[in-house]
Protein backbone atom coordinates (compact mmCIF):
# COMPACT_ATOMS: atom_id res chain seq x y z
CA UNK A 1 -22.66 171.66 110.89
CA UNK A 2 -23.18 171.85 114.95
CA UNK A 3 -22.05 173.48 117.68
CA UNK A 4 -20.73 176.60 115.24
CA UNK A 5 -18.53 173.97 113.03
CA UNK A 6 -18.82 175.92 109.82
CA UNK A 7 -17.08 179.59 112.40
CA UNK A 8 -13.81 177.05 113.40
CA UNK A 9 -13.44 175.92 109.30
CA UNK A 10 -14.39 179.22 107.64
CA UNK A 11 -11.90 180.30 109.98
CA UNK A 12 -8.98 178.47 109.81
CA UNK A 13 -9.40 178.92 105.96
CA UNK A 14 -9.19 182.53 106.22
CA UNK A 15 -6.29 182.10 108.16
CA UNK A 16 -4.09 179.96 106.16
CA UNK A 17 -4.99 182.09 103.33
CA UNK A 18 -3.78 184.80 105.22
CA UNK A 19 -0.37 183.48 106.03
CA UNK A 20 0.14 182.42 102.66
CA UNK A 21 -0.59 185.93 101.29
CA UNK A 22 1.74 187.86 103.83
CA UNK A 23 4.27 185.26 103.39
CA UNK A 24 4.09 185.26 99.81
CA UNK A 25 5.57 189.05 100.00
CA UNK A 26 3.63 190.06 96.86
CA UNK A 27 1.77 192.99 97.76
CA UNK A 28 -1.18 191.36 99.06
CA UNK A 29 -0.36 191.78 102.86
CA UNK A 30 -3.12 194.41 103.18
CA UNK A 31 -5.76 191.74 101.89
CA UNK A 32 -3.74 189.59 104.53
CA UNK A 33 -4.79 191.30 107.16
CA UNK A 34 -7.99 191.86 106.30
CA UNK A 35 -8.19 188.10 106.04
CA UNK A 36 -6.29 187.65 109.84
CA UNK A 37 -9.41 189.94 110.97
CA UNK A 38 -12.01 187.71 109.59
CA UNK A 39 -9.97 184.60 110.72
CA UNK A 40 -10.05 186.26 113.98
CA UNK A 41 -13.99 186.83 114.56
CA UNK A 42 -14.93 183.51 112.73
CA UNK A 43 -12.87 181.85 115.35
CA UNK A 44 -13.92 183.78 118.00
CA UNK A 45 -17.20 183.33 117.11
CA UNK A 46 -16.71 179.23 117.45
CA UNK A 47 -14.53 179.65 120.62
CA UNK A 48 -17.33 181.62 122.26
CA UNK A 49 -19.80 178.72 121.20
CA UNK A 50 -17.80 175.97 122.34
CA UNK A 51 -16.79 177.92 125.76
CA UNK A 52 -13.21 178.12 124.44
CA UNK A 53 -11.85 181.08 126.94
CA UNK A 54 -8.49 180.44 125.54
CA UNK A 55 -8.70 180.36 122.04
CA UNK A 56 -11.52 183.24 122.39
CA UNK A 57 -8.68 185.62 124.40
CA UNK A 58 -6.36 184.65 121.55
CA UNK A 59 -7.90 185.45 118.95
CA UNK A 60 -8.69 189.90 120.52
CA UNK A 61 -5.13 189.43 120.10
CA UNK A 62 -5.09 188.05 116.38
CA UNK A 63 -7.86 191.08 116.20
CA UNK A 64 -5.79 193.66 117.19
CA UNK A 65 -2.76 192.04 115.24
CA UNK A 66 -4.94 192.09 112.17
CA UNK A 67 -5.94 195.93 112.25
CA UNK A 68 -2.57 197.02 113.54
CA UNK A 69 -1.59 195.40 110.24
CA UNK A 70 -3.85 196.94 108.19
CA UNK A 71 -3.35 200.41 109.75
CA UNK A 72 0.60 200.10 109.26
CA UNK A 73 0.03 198.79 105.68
CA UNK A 74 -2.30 201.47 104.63
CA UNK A 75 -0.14 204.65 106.15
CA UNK A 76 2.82 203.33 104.56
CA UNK A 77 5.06 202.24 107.74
């Protein structure tokens, strides 16, 4: 794929896995945001390629979401 094709797909994957999994309310939400992390860089990763400065600044955020996530998950807040 060109011009970092397979980072936007493997990406948006990852994500709607993730939503489905924290939605779901089933005791996957850590593996949730584990996935929302990997969403995050994948897309990043494409934004960055494709001179995205938007999407790229969103998805620090959906970063920072994703380990805030974990981090609350894992010390039991």
């Amino acid at each position: 794929m060109k011009n970092g094709k397979v980072f936007e797909w493997l990406g948006v994957a990852t994500a709607i896995a993730y939503s489905l999994l924290v939605a779901s309310n089933t005791g996957f939400e850590f593996l949730g945001f584990c996935l929302l992390l990997a969403s995050s860089v994948l897309i990043a990763i494409w934004a960055f390629i494709g001179k995205h400065r938007g999407i790229l600044l969103l998805q620090f955020f959906y970063a920072i979401a994703g380990v805030i996530g974990m981090a609350r998950w894992y010390s039991g807040r």
